[in-house]
Protein backbone atom coordinates (compact mmCIF):
# COMPACT_ATOMS: atom_id res chain seq x y z
CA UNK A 1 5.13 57.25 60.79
CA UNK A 2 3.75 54.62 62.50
CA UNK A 3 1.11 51.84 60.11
CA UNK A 4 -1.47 49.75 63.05
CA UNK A 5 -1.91 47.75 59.84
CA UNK A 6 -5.41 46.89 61.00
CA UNK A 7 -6.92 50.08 59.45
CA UNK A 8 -5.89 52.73 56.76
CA UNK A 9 -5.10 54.69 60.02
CA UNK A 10 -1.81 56.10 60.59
CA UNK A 11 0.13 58.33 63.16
CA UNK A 12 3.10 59.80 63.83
CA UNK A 13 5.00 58.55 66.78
CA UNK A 14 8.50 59.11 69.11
CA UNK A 15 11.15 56.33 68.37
CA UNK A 16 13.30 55.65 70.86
CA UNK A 17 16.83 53.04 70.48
CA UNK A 18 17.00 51.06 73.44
CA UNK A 19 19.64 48.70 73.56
CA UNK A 20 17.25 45.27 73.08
CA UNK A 21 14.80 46.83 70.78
CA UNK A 22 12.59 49.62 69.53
CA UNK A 23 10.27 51.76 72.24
CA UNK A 24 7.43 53.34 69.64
CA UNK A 25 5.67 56.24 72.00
CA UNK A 26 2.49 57.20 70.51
CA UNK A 27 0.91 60.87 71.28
CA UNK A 28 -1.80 59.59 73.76
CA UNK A 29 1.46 58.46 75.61
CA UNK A 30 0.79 54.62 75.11
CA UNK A 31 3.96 52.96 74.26
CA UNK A 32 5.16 49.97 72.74
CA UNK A 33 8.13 47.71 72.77
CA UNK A 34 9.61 46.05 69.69
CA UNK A 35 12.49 43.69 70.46
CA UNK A 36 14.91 43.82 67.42
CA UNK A 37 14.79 40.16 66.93
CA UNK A 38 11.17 40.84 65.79
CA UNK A 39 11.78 43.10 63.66
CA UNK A 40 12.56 43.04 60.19
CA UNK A 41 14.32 45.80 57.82
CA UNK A 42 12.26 45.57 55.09
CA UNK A 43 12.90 48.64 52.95
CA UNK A 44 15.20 51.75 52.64
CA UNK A 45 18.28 49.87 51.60
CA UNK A 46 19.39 53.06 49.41
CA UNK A 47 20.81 56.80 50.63
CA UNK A 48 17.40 58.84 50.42
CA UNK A 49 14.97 56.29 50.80
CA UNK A 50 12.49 56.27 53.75
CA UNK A 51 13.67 53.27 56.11
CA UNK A 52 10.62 50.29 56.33
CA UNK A 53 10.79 48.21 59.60
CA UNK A 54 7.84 45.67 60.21
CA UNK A 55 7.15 44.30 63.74
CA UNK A 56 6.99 40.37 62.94
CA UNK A 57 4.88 39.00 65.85
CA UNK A 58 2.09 41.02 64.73
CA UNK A 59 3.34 41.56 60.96
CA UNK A 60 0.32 43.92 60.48
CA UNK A 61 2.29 46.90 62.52
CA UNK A 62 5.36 48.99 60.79
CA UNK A 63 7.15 51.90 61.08
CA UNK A 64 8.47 53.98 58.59
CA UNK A 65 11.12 56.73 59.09
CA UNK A 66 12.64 59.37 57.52
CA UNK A 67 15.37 60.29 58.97
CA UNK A 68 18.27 59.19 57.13
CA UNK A 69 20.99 59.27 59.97
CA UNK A 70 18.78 56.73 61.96
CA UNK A 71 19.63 53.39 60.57
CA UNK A 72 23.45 54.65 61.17
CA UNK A 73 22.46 55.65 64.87
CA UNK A 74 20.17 52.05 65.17
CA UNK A 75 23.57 50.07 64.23
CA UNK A 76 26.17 52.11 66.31
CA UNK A 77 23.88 51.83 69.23
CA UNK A 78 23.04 48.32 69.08
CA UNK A 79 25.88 46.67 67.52
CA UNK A 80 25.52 43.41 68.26
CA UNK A 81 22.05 43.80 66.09
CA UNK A 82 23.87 44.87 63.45
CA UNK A 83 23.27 42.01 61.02
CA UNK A 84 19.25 42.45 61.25
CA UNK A 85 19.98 46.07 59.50
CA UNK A 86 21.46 46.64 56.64
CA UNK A 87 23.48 50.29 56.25
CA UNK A 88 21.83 51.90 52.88
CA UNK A 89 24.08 52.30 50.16
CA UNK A 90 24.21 55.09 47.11
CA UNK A 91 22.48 53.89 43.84
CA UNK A 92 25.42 54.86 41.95
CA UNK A 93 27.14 52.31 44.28
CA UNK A 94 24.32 49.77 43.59
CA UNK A 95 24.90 50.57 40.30
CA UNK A 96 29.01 49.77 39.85
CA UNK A 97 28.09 46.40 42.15
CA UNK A 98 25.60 45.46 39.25
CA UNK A 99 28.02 46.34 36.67
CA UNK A 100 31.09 44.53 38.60
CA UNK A 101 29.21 41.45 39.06
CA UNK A 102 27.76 41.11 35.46
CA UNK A 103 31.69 41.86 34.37
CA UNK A 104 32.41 39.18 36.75
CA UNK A 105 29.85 36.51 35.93
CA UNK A 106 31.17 37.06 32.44
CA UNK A 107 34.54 35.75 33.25
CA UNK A 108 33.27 33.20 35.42
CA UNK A 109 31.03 31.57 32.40
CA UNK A 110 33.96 30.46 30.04
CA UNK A 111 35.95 29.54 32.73
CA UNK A 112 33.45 27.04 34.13
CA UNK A 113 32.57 26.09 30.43
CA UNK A 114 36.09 25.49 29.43
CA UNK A 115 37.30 24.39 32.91
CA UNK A 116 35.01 23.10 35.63
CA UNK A 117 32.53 21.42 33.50
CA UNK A 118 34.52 19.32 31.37
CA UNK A 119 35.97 18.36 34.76
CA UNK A 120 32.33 17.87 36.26
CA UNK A 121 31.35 15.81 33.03
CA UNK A 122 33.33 13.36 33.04
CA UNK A 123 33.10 12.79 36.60
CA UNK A 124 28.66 12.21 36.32
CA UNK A 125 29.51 10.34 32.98
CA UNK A 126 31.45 7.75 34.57
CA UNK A 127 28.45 7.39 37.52
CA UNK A 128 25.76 6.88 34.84
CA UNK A 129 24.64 3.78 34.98
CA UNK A 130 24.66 1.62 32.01
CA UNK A 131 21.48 0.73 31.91
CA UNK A 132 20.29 4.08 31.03
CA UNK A 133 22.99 4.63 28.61
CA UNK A 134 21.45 1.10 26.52
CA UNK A 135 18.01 3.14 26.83
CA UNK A 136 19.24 6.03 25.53
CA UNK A 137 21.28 3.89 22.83
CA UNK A 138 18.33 2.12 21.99
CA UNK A 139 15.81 5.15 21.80
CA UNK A 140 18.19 6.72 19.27
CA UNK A 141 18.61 3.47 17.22
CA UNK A 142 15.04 3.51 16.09
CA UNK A 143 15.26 7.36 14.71
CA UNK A 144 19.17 6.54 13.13
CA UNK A 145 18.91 3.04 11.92
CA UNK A 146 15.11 1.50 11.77
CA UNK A 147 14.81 -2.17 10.75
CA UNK A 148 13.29 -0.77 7.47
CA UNK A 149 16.52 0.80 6.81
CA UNK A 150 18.63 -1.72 7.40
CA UNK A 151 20.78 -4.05 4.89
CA UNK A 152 18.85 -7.42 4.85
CA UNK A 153 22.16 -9.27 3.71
CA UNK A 154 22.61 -11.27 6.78
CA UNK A 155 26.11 -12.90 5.77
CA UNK A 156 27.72 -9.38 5.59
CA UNK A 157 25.74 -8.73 8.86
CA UNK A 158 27.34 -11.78 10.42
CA UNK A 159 30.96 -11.58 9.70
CA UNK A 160 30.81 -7.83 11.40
CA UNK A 161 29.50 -9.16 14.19
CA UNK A 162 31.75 -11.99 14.31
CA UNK A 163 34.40 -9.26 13.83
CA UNK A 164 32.87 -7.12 16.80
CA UNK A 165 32.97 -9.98 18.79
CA UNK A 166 36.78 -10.67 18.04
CA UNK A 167 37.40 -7.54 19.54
CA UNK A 168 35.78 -7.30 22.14
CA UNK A 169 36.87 -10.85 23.28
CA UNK A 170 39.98 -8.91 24.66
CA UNK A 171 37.63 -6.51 26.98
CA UNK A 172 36.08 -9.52 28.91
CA UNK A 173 35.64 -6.88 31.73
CA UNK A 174 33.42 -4.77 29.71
CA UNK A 175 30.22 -4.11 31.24
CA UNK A 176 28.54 -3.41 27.58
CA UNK A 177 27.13 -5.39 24.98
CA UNK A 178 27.71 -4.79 21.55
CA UNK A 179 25.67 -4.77 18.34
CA UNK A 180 26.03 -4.14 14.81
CA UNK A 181 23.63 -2.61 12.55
CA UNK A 182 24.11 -2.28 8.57
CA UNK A 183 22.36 0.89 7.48
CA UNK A 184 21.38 0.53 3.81
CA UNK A 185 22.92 3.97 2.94
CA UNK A 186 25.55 5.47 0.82
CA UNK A 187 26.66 7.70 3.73
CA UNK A 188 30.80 6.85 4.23
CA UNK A 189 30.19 6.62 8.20
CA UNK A 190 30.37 4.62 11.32
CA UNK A 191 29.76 5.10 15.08
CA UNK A 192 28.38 3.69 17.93
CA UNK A 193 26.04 4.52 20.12
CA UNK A 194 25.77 5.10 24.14
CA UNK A 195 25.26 1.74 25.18
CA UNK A 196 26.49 -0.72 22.73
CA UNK A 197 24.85 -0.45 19.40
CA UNK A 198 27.48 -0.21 16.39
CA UNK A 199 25.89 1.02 13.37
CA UNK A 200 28.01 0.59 9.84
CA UNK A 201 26.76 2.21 6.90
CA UNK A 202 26.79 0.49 3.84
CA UNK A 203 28.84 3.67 1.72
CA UNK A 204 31.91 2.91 4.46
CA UNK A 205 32.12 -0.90 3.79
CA UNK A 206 31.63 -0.51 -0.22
CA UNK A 207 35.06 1.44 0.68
CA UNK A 208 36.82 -1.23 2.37
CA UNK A 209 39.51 -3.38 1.07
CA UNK A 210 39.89 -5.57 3.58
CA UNK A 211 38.19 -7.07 7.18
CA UNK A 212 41.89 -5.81 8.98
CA UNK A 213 40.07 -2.00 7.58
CA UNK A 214 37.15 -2.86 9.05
CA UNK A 215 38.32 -3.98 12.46
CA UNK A 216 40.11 -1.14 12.24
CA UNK A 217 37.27 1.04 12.55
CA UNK A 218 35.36 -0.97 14.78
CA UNK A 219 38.07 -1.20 17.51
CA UNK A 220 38.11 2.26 17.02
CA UNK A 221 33.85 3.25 17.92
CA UNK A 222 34.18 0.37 20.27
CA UNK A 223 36.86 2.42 22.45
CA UNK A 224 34.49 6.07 22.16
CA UNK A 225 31.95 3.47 24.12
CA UNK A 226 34.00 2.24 26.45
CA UNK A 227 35.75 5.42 27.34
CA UNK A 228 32.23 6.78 27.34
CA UNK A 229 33.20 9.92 24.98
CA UNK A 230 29.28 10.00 23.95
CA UNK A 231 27.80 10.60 27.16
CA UNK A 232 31.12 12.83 28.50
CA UNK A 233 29.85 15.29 25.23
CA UNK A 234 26.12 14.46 26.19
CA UNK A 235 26.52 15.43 29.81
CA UNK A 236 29.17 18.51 28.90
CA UNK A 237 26.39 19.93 26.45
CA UNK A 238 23.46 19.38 29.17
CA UNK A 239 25.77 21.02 32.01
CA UNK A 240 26.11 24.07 30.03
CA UNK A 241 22.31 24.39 29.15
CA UNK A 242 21.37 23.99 32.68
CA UNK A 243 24.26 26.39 34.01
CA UNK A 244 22.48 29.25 31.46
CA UNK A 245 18.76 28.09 32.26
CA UNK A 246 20.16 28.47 36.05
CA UNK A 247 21.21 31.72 35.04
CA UNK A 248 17.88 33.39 33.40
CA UNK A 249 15.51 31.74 35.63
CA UNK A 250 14.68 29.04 33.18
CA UNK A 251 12.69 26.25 35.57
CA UNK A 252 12.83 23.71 32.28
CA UNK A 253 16.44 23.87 32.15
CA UNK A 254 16.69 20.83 34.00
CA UNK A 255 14.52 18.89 30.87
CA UNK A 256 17.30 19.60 28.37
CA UNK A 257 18.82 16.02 28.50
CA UNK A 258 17.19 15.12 25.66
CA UNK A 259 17.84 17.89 23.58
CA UNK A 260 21.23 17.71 24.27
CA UNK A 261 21.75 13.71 23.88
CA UNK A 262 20.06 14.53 20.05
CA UNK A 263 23.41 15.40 18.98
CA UNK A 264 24.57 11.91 18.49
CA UNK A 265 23.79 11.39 15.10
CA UNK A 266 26.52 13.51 14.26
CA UNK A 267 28.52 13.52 17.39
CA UNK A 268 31.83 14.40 17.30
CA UNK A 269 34.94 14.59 19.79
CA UNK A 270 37.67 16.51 20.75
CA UNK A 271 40.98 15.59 19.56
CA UNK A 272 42.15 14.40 23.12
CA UNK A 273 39.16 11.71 22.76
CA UNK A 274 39.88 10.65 19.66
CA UNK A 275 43.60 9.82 20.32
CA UNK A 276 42.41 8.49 23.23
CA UNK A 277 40.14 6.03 21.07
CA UNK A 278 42.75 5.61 18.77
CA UNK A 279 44.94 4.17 21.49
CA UNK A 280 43.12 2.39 22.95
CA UNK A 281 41.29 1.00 19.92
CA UNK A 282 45.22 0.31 18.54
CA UNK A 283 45.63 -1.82 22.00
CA UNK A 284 42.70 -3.78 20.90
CA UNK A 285 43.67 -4.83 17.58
CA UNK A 286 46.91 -5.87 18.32
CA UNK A 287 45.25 -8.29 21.33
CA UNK A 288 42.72 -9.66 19.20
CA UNK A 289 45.89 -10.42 16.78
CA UNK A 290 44.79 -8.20 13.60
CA UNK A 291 46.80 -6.57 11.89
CA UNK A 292 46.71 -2.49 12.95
CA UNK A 293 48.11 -1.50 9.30
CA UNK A 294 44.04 -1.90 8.19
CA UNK A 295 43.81 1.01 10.32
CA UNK A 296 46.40 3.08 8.56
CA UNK A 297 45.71 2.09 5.28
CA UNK A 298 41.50 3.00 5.77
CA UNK A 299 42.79 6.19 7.01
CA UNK A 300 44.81 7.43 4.71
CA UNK A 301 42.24 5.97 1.70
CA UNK A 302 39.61 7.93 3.42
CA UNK A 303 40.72 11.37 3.86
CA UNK A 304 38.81 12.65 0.44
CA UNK A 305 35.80 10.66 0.62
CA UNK A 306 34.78 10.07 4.59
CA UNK A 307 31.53 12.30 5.11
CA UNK A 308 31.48 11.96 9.01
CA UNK A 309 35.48 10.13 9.86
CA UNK A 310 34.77 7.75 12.70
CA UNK A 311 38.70 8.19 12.64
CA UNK A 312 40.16 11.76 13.00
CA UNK A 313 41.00 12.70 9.02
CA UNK A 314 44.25 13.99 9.93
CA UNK A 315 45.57 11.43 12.40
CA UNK A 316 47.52 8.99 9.76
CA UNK A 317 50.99 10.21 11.09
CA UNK A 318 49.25 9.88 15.21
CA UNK A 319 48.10 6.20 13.68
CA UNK A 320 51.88 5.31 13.01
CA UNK A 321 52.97 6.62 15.87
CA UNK A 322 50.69 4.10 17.86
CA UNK A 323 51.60 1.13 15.59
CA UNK A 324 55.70 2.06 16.65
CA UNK A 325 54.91 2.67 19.98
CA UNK A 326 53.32 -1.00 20.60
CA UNK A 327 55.94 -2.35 18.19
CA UNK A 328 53.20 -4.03 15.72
């Protein structure tokens, strides 16, 4: 059946295969001839359906045929025009491809959540720059620790920043700049923020003994910083939203940063990052000449009463491993 496209008109017509395209013979004898690079297969991609070819420099003409063995005889007589046509396939067929693939994309998901994106994460983490990790730091600090909520003893404020700055006197490299806050709250919990900012809440120190406790902790939140753990979870979490927004079709996907980066009030790590912090944080202390056993001793004091453990609750035996292993 042959469509002018100009008009509701339609007619039926001799196809003939020629070897460079289409020759459409009409029944007043006027012919035309359709070159297959302009022509596209535009339906009849399943057994039964009517085959839907449009002529493309004048899109308003198509033909449509019937005749199921033709798209077989179009291919075998022009081969090397093969790839404009596509050979129609059952819909039971279609149907076990769908199913296959769905099957398929369900193994691929965990594997690129458990696998690749990790991987991927902390690749972009470490390329973030870290000015926009202080913005981010900073944007949060006003929701987790306003000024109104702050301890307005500035002596206690002072000697942990004079204790932050101890530590990180043996990090001269670092490219962040850190800053305590005292949050006037009950709360046993400490942790820093993307960026720099170190907030302490007043419930943790009431539970220290000691400043070598204290350090202790502090080397500890300074290292998830450092070793950027925050944004490695931040950027894990957002890679996985967008990978499923990707997925459905979801053209906000992409605006899930912040969503995901609103986890850090009660972020927490892996067990790989906290050894990793302990380590390193262990390192620390022992440059900045404190002594680690604060550490141990916090740790072991806190296992019943920490509400949020900026140290790993079950990590005293991994502490004392680290104090052997750098002889301290």
């Amino acid at each position: 059946m042959y469509y002018e496209g100009k008009t509701a008109s339609r007619e039926i017509v001799a196809v003939y295969i020629e070897p460079a395209g289409l020759k459409i013979v009409k029944k007043n004898g006027v012919s035309e001839w359709w070159p297959f690079e302009a022509i596209t297969h535009s339906q009849g991609f399943h057994i039964g359906d009517p085959l839907h070819l449009v002529y493309t420099l004048e899109n308003h003409k198509s033909i449509v045929v019937e005749d199921s063995n033709f798209i077989a005889a179009l291919i075998n007589y022009a081969p090397d025009y093969a790839k404009i046509f596509r050979s129609p396939i059952t819909k039971s067929k279609l149907l076990w491809t769908t199913i296959y693939s769905a099957l398929g994309l369900l193994i691929l998901i965990p594997i690129l959540y458990l696998w690749v994106l990790p991987k991927f994460s902390d690749i972009t983490a470490s390329h973030i720059p870290v000015n926009w990790e202080e913005q981010l730091g900073e944007a949060y600090v006003e929701v987790l620790a306003p000024d109104n909520e702050l301890c307005g003893n500035d002596n206690l404020k002072n000697k942990l920043q004079e204790i932050l700055n101890t530590l990180t006197s043996t990090i001269p490299e670092s490219q962040y700049t850190y800053k305590i806050r005292v949050v006037d709250d009950p709360t046993v919990n400490a942790f820093a923020l993307p960026g720099g900012n170190v907030l302490v809440y007043r419930g943790l120190i009431e539970k220290m003994n000691s400043s070598e406790e204290i350090a202790g902790v502090l080397a500890h939140e300074i290292q998830h910083v450092e070793q950027k753990h925050g944004m490695k979870s931040i950027v894990h979490q957002l890679s996985f939203k967008v990978l499923i927004a990707m997925m459905v079709g979801d053209s906000e996907g992409v605006g899930q940063f912040l969503d995901a980066a609103g986890m850090l009030g009660t972020l927490s790590y892996g067990r790989d990052a906290e050894r990793e912090a302990d380590l390193m944080g262990m390192n620390m202390l022992h440059n900045a000449k404190i002594d680690p056993q604060g550490m141990v001793i916090f740790s072991q004091q806190s296992k019943s009463n920490m509400e949020i453990s900026p140290i790993p609750l079950n990590i005293s035996q991994l502490i004392q491993e680290l104090v052997i292993e750098f002889n301290i």
